[in-house]
Each structure stands twice: as C-alpha cells, then as structure tokens.
C-alpha atoms as a PDB file:
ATOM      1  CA  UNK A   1      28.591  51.338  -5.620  1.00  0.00           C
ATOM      2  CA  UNK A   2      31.510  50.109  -6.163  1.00  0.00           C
ATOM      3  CA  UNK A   3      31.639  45.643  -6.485  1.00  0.00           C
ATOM      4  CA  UNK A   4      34.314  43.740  -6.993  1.00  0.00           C
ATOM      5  CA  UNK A   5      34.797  41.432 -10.503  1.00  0.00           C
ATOM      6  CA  UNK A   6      32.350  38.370 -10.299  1.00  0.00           C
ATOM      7  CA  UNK A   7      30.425  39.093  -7.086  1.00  0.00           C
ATOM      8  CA  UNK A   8      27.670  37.679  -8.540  1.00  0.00           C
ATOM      9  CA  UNK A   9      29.908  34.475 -10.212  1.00  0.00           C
ATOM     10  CA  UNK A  10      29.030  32.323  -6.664  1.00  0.00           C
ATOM     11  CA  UNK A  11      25.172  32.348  -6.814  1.00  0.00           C
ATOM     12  CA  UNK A  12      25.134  31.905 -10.709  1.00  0.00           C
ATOM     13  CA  UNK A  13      27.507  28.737 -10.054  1.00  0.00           C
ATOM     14  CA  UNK A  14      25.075  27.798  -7.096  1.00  0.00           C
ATOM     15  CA  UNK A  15      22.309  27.694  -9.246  1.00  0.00           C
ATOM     16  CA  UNK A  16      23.759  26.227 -12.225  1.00  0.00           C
ATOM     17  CA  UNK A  17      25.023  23.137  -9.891  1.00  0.00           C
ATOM     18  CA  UNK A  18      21.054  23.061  -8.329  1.00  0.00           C
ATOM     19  CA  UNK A  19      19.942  23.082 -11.893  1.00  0.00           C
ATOM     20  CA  UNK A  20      21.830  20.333 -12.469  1.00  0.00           C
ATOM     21  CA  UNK A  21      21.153  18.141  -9.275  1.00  0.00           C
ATOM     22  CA  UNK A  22      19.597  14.963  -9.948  1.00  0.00           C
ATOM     23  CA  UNK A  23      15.339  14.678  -8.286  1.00  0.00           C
ATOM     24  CA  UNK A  24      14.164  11.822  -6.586  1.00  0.00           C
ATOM     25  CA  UNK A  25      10.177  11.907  -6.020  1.00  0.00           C
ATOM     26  CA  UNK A  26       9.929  10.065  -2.512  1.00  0.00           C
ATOM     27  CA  UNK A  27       6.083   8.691  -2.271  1.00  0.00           C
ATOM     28  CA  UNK A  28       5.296   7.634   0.864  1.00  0.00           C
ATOM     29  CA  UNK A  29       2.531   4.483   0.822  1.00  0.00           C
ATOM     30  CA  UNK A  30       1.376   4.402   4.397  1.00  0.00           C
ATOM     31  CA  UNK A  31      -2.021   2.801   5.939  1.00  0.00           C
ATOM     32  CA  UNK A  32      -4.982  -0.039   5.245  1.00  0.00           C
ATOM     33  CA  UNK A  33      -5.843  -0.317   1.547  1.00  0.00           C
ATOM     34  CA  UNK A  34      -9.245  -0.140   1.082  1.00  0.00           C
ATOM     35  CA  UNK A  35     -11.666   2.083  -1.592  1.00  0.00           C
ATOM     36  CA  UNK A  36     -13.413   4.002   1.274  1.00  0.00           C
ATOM     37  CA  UNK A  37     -11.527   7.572   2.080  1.00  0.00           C
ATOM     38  CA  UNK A  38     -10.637   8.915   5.517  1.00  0.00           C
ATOM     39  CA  UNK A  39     -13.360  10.155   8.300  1.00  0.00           C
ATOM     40  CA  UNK A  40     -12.902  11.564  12.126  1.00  0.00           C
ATOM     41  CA  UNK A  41     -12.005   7.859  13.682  1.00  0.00           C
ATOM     42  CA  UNK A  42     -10.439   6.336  10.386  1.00  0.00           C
ATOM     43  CA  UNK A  43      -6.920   7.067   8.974  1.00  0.00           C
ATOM     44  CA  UNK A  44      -6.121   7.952   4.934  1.00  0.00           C
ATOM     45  CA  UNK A  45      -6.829   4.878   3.063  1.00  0.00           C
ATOM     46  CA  UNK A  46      -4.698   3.851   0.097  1.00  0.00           C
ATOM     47  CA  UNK A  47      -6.748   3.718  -2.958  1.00  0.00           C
ATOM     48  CA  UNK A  48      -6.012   5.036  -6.643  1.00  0.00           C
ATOM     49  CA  UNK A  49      -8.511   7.733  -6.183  1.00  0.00           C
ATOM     50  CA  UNK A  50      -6.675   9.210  -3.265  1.00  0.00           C
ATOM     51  CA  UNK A  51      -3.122   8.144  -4.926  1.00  0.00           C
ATOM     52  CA  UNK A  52      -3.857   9.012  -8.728  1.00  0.00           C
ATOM     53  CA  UNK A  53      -2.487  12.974  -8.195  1.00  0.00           C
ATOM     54  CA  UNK A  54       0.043  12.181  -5.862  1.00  0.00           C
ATOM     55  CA  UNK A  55       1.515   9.400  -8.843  1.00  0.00           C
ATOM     56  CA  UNK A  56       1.424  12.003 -11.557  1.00  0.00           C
ATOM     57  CA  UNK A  57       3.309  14.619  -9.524  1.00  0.00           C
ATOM     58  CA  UNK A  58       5.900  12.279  -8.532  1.00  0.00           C
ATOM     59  CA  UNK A  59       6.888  11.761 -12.287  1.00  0.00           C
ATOM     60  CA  UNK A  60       6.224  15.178 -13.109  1.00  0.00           C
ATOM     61  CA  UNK A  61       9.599  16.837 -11.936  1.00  0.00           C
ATOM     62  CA  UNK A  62      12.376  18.025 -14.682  1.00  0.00           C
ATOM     63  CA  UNK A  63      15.845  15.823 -14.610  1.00  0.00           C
ATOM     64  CA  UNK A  64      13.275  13.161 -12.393  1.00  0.00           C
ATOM     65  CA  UNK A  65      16.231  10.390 -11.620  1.00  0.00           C
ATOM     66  CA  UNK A  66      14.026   8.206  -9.961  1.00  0.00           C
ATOM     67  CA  UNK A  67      10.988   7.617  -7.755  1.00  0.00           C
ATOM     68  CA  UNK A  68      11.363   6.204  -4.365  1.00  0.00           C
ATOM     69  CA  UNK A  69       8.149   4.108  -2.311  1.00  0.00           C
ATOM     70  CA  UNK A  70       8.282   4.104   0.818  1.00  0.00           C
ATOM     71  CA  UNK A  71       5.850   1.692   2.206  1.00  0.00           C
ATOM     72  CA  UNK A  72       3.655   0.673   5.291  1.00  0.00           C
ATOM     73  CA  UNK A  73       0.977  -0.854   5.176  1.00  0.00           C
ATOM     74  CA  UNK A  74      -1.111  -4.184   6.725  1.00  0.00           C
ATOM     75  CA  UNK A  75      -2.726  -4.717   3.240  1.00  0.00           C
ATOM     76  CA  UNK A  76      -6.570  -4.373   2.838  1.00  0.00           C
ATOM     77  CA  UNK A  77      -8.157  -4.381  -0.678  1.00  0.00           C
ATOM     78  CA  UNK A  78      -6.663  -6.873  -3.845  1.00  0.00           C
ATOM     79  CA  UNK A  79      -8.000  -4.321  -6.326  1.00  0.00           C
ATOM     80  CA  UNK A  80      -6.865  -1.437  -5.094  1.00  0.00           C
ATOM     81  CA  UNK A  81      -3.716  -3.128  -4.264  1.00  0.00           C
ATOM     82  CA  UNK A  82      -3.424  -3.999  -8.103  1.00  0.00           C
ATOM     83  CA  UNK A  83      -5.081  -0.550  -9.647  1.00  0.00           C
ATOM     84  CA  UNK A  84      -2.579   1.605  -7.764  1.00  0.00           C
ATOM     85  CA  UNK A  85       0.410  -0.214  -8.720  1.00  0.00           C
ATOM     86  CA  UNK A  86      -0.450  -0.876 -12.214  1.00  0.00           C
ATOM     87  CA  UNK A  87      -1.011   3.035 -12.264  1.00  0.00           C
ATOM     88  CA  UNK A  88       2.890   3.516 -10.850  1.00  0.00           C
ATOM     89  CA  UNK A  89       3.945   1.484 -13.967  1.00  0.00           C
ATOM     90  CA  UNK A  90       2.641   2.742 -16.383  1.00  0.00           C
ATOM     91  CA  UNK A  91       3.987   5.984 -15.307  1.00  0.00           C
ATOM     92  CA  UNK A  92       7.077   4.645 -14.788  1.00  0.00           C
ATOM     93  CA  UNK A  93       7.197   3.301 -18.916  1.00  0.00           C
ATOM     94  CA  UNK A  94       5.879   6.211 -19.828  1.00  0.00           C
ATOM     95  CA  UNK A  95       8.930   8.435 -18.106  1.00  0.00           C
ATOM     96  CA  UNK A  96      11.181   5.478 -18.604  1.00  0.00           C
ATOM     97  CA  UNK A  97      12.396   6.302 -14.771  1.00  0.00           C
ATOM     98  CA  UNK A  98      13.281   3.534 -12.702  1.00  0.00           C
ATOM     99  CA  UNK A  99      10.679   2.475  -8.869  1.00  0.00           C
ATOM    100  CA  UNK A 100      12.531   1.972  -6.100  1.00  0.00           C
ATOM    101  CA  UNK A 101      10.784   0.776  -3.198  1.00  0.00           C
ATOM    102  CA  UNK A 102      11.021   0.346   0.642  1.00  0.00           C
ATOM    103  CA  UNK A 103       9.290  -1.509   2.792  1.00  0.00           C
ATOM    104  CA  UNK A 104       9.319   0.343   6.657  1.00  0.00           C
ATOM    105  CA  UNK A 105       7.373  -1.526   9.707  1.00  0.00           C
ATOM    106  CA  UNK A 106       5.131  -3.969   7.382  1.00  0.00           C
ATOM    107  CA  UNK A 107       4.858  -4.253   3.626  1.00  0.00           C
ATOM    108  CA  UNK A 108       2.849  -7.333   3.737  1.00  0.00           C
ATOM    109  CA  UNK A 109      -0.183  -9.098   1.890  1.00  0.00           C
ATOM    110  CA  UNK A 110      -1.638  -5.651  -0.233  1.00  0.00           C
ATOM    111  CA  UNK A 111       1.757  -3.900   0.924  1.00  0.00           C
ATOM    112  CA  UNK A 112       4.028  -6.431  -0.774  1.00  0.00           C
ATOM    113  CA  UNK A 113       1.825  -6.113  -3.728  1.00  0.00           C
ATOM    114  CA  UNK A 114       2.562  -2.154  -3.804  1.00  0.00           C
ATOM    115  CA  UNK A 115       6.077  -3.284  -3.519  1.00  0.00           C
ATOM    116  CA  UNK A 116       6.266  -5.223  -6.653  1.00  0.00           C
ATOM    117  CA  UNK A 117       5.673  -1.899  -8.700  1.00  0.00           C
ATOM    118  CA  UNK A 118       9.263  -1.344  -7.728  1.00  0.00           C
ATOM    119  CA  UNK A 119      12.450  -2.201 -10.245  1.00  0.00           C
ATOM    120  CA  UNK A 120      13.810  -2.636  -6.986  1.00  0.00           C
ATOM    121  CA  UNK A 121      12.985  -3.681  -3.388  1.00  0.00           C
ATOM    122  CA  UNK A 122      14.385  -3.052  -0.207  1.00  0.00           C
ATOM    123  CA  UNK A 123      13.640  -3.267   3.552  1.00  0.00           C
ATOM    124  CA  UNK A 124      15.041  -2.930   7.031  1.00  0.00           C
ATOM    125  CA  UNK A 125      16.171  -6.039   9.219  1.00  0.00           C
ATOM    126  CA  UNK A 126      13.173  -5.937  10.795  1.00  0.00           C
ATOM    127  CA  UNK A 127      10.488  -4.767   8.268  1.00  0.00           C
ATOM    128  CA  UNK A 128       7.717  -7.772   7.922  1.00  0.00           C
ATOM    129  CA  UNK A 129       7.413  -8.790   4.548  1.00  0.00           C
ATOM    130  CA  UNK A 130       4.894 -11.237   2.510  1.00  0.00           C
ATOM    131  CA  UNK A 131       1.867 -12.641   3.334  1.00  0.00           C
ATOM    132  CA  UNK A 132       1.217 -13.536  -0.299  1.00  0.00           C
ATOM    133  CA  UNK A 133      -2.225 -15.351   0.699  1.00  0.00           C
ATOM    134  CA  UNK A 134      -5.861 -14.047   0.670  1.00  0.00           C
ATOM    135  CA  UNK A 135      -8.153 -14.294   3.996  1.00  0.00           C
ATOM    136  CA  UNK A 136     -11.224 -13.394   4.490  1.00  0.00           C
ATOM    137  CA  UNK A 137     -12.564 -13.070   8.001  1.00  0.00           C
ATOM    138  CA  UNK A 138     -16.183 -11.763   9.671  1.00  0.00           C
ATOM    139  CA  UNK A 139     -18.550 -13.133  12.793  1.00  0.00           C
ATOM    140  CA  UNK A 140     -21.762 -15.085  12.719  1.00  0.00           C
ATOM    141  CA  UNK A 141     -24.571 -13.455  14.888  1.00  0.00           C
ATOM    142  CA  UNK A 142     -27.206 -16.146  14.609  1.00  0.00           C
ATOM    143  CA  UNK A 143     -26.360 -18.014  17.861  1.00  0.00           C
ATOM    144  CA  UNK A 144     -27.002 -14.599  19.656  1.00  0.00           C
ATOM    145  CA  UNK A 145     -30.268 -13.554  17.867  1.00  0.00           C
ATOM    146  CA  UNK A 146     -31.847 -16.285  18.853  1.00  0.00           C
ATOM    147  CA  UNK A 147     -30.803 -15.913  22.740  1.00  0.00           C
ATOM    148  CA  UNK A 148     -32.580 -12.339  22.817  1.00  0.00           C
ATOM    149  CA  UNK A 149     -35.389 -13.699  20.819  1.00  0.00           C
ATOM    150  CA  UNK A 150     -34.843 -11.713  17.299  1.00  0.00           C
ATOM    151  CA  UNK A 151     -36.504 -13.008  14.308  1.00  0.00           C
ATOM    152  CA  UNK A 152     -34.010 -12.977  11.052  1.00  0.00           C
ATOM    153  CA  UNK A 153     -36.147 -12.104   8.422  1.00  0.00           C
ATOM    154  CA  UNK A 154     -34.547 -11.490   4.798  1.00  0.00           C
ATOM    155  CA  UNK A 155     -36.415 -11.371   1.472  1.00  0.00           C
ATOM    156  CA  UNK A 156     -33.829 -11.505  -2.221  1.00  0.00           C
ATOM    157  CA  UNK A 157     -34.496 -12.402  -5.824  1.00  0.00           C
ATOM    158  CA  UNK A 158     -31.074 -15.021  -6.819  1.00  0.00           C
ATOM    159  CA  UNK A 159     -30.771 -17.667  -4.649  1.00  0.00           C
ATOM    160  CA  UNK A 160     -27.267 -16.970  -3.844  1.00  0.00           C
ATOM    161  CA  UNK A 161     -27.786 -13.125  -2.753  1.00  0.00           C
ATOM    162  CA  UNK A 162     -27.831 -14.331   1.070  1.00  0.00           C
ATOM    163  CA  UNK A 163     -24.216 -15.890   0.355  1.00  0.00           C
ATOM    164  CA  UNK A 164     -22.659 -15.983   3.780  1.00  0.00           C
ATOM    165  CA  UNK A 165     -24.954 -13.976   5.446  1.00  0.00           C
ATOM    166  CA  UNK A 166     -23.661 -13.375   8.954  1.00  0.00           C
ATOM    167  CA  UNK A 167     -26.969 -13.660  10.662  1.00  0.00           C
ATOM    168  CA  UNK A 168     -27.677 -17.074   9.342  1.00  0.00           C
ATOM    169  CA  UNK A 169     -25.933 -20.140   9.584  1.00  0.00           C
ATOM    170  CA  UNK A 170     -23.215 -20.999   7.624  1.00  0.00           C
ATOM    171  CA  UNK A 171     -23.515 -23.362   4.444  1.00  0.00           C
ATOM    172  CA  UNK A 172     -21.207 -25.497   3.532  1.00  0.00           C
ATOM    173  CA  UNK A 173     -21.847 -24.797  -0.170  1.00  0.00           C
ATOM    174  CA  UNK A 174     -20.882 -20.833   0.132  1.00  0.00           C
ATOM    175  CA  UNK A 175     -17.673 -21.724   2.315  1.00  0.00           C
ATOM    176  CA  UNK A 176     -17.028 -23.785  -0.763  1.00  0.00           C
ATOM    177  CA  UNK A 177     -17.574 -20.908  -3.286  1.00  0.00           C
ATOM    178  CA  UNK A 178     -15.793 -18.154  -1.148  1.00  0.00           C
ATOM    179  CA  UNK A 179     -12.633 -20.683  -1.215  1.00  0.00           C
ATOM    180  CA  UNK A 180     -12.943 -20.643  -5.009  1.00  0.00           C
ATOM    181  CA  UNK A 181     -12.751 -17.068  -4.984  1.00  0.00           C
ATOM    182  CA  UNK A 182      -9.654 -16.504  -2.643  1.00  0.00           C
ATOM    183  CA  UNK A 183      -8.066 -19.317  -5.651  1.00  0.00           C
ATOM    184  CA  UNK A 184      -8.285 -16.997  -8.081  1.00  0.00           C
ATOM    185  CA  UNK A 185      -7.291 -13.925  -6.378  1.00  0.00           C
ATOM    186  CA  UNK A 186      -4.501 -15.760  -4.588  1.00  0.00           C
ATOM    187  CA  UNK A 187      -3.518 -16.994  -8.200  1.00  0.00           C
ATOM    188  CA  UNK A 188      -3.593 -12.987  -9.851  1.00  0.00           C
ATOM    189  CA  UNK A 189      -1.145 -12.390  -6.935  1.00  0.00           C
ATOM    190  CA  UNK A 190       1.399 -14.669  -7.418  1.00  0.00           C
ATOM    191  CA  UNK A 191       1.236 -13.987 -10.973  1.00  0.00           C
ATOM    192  CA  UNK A 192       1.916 -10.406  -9.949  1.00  0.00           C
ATOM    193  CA  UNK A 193       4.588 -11.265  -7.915  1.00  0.00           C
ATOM    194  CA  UNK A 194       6.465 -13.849 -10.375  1.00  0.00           C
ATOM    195  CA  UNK A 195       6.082 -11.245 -12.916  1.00  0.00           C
ATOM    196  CA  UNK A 196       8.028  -8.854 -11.374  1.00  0.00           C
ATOM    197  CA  UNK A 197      10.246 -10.908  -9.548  1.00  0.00           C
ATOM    198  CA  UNK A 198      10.955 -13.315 -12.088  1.00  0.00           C
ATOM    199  CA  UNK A 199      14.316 -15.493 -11.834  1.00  0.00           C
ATOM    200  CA  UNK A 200      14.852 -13.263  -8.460  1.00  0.00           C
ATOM    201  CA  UNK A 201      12.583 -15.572  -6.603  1.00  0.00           C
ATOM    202  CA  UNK A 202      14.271 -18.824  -5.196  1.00  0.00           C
ATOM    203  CA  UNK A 203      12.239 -21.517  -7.076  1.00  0.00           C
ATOM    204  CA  UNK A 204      13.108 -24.070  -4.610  1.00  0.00           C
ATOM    205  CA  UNK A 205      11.404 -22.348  -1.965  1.00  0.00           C
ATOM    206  CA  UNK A 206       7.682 -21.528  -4.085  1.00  0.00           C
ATOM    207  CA  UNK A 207       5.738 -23.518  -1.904  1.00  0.00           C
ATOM    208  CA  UNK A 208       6.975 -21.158   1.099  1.00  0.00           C
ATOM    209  CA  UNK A 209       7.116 -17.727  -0.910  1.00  0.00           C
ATOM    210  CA  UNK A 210       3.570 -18.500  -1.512  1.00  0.00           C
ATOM    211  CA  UNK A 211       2.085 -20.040   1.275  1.00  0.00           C
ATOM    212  CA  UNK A 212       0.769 -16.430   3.331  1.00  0.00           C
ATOM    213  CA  UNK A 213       3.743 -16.340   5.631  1.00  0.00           C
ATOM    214  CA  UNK A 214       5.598 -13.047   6.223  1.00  0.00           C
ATOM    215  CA  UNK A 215       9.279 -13.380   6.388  1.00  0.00           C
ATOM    216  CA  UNK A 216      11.805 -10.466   8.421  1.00  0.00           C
ATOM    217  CA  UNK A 217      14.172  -8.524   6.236  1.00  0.00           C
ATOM    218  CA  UNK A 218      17.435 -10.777   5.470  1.00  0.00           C
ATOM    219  CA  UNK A 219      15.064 -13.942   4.982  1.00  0.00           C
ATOM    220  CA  UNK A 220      12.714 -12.087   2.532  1.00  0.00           C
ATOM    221  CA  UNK A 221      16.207 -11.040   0.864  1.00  0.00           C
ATOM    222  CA  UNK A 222      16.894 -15.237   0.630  1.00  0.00           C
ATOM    223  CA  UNK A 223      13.693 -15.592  -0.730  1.00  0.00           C
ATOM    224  CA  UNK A 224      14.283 -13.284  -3.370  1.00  0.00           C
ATOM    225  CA  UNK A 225      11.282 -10.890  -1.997  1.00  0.00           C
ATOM    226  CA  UNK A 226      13.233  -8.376  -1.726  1.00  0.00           C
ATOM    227  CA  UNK A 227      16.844  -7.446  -3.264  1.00  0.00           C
ATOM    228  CA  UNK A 228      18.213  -6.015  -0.138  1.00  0.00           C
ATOM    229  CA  UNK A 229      18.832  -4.373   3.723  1.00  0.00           C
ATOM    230  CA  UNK A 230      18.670  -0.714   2.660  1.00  0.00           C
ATOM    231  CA  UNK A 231      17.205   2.643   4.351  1.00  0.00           C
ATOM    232  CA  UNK A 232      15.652   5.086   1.499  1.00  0.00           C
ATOM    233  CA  UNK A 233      17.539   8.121   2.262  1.00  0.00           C
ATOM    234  CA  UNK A 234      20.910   6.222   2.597  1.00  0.00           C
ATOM    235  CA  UNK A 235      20.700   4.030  -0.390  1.00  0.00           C
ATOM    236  CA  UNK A 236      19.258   7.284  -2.695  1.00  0.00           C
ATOM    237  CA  UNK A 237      22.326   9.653  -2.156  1.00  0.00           C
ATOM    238  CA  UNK A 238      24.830   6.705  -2.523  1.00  0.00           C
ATOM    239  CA  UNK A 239      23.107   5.876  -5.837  1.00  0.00           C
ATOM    240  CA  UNK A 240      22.453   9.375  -6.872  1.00  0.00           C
ATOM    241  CA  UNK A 241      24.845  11.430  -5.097  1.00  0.00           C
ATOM    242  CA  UNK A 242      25.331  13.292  -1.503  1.00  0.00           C
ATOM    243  CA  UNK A 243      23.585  16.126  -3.284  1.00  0.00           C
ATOM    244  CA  UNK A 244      20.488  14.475  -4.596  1.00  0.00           C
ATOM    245  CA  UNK A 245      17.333  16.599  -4.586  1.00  0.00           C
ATOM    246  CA  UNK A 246      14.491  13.962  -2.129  1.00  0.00           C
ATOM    247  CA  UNK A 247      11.492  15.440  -3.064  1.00  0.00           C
ATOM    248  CA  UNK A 248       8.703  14.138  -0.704  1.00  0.00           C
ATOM    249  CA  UNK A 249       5.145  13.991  -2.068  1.00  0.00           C
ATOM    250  CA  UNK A 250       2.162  14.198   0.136  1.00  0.00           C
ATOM    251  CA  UNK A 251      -1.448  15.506   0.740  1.00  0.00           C
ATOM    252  CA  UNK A 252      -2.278  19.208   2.605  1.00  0.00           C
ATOM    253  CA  UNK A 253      -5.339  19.047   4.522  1.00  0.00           C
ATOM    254  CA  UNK A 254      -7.070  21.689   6.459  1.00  0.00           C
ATOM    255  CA  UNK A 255      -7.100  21.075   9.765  1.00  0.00           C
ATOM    256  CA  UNK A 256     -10.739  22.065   9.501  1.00  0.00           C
ATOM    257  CA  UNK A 257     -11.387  19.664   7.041  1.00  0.00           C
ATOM    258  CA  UNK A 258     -12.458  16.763   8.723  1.00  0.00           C
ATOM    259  CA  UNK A 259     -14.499  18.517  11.033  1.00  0.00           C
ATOM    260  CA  UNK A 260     -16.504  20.185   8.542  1.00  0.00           C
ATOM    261  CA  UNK A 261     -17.138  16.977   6.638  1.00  0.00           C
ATOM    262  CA  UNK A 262     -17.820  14.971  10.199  1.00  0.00           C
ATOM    263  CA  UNK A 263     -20.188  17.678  11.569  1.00  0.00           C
ATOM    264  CA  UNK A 264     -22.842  16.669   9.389  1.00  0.00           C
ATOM    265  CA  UNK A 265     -22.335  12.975  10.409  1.00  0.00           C
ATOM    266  CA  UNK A 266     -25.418  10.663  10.635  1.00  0.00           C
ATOM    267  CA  UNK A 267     -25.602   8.404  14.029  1.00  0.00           C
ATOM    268  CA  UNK A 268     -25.353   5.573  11.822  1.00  0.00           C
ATOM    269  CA  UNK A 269     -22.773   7.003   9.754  1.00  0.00           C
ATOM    270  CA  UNK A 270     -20.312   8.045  12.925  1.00  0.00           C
ATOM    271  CA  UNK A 271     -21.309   4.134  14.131  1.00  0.00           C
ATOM    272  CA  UNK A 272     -19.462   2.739  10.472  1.00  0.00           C
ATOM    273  CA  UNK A 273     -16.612   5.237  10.862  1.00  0.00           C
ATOM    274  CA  UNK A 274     -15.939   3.781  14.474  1.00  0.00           C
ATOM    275  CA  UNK A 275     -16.318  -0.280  13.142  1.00  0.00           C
ATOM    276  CA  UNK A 276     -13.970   0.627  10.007  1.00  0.00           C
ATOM    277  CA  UNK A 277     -11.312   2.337  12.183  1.00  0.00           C
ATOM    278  CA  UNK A 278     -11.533  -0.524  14.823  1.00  0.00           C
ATOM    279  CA  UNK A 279     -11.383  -2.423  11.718  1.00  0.00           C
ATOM    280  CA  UNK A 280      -7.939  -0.987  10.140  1.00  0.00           C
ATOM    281  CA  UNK A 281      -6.712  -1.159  13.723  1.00  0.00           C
ATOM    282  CA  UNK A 282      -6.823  -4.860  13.555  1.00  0.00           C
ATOM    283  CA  UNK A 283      -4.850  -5.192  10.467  1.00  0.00           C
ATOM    284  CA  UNK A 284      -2.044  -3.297  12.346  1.00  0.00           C
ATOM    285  CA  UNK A 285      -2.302  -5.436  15.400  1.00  0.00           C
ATOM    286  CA  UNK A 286      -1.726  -8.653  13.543  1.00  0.00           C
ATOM    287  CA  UNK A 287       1.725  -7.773  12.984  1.00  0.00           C
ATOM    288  CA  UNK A 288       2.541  -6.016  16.866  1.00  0.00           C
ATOM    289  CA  UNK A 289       1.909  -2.348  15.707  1.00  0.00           C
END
C-alpha cells in the first residue's frame, strides 16, 4: 500500500493539541437542599451524600483548569447547605484549582450559600439572588382537632420535647427559643458569606445584604453578591479558550430505578413522598417557578 509522507502527521497533531486542551469540570447544583434522597413524587435533593462522588470526580480530571457551578436552587437545609460547600473547598485547596460559580433561575437562601464556595460568582440579569435570612414555617392543627372532636394526647420525658408541637397551641416561650435558634444560624451565614466575600461586599449596604431579601442580577452585582452578568459557557471559553474541554458531571440512573425502590412503598410512606414533593414545590413557587 502505497501512503504518502506524514499521512498519519494530522491525527498525531490532533491529539497532541486535545492532550493539551485545558478541562473545565461543569457541576451542575440543581433542586431543594435537604438530607432526604429522591422518591417517585420528589426530585434529587442536594445533600453531601448524593454530591460527595460527583465533587471528587469534578477535581479528578488531568490538566483540570477549573471547576464551574452551575446553580439552581430555592434553598432548603443550613447544614447541608454548609457540608457540601465546605466539601467543594477543600477540594478546591487541595487541587489548588480555582470555583467558579453561576447562579441560573434562583441561587437564593441555601443556593447563595452553595455560591459562596465559588472564587468567583456570576449570574444572569434575571437570576434571583440572596435571601441571606433563616425562616421557619409549619401549620397548627389544634383549632381543627377540636372541631371533629379528637383528643391530643402526648406523653415525653424533658419538658421541652413537645417544643412547638403543631397540634397544640403555641407558647410564647418556644416562639422565643426557635427565634434564638434562627440567630445563630442566621449569624453562621453571614459569617459564611463575609468570609468569602470579604471587602467585595458594599459595607454601606450590610443592613440590606443581610436582611433576607433577594436582589436580580445587576443589583446583586452592586451589592457585591455577585462579581458579575456572565453565562457559564460564554465566560469559560473566553477565559480558557474557544477550545476548552466543558466536562459536565452528573448522575446515571436506571430508568427502572425508582420504580423498583417505589414498588415496595408503604401507604404511609407514598403519603410522606407526596407532602415532601408538595413541599419542595413550594420553595420553587416563592420565587414564580
């Protein structure tokens, strides 16, 4: 067979220049935080057990340039909020590679706290951004009880292991001590957030940056919430080239999965499923989504 001199020159060059092609590890942050998994009626929640293999693979690749968040999310859980981006740190001082982060539709309450794992932050125009507050919200059932005649009865060992329960009525004393509470977790927020925003923040403006409010793009980029209007895949190959390898990170699932692991479901069980998805639903709907 006859070949002519460096036939095989192109593909050796191809390679060499896809060898050399920076990686960008593109983690995509989307639903309610919360520790409980997914079921039949309840999206993927965002905890560090679901998240902790996804993190490690998105530092894992060779000549890793960066790692890109994109995020979406209502909120949900403090802790979770806090374990999973503490866990995208230290990864990212470990690999000394720098976070960049976007915010989509929401990054707000729990989101924005996912977004301060970032070096830097960005969001659309329109993203929704903030909510650095704490709420807590339920419904008190001992009004109708007593119309269909129930009798509450409920027996515990500590006198505060009935604290705000939603069949009696309310006591001024645990509103009191659940308001303590949201203190100190509103408090480990804003530390979060003033230690990695530092002298970004507008100082002036604290009282506002802090108050729970969620701010639109440009005015969470006055704030100092954010560090600019930017779209992920835009912004990455005019930081890291045209040619930049976006390596997306996700989850397969068998379609089969969840039907398998629902089949056995308990009437009760299905009933919690149903109340949690209604319930991640509402943290959606606050914002118009």
């Amino acid at each position: 067979m006859n070949r002519k001199p460096g036939f095989l020159q192109r593909p050796i060059a191809r390679f060499r220049k896809w060898r050399a092609t920076p990686v960008v590890s593109v983690l995509r942050l989307q639903g309610v935080i919360s520790p409980g998994g997914s079921a039949p009626f309840r999206p993927a929640a965002l905890n560090l057990a679901a998240l902790e293999s996804r993190i490690e693979q998105a530092f894992r690749p060779k000549r890793l340039a960066a790692v890109a968040l994109v995020i979406n999310s209502p909120g949900g859980s403090p802790v979770q909020s806090a374990l999973i981006a503490s866990a995208i740190r230290r990864k990212a001082e470990e690999k000394n590679v720098p976070v960049l982060a976007f915010a989509e539709d929401v990054a707000v309450s729990g989101g924005y706290w996912l977004m301060t794992a970032g070096d830097e932050l960005y969001a659309d125009r329109a993203s929704i951004v903030g909510s650095i507050g704490v709420i807590s919200a339920g419904f008190g059932f001992k009004g109708l009880i007593e119309r269909f005649g129930i009798e509450r009865r409920i027996h515990s060992a500590g006198e505060k292991k009935s604290f705000l329960d939603p069949f009696s009525a309310e006591q001024e004393e645990d509103v009191e001590r659940l308001k303590e509470i949201q203190s100190q977790i509103h408090d480990t927020f804003m530390d979060q957030v003033k230690s990695r925003r530092g002298d970004k923040l507008n100082r002036r403006r604290y009282k506002e940056i802090f108050s729970g409010d969620v701010f639109l793009g440009e005015e969470a980029e006055r704030l100092g919430l954010i560090d600019g209007i930017a779209e992920a895949t835009s912004l990455l190959k005019e930081r890291f080239g045209k040619d930049v390898r976006l390596r997306p990170i996700g989850v397969r699932r068998s379609p089969l999965r969840g039907l398998l692991r629902g089949g056995g479901s308990s009437a009760g069980q299905m009933t919690g499923e149903v109340l949690a998805g209604i319930e991640d639903r509402l943290h959606w709907n606050r914002y118009g989504l």
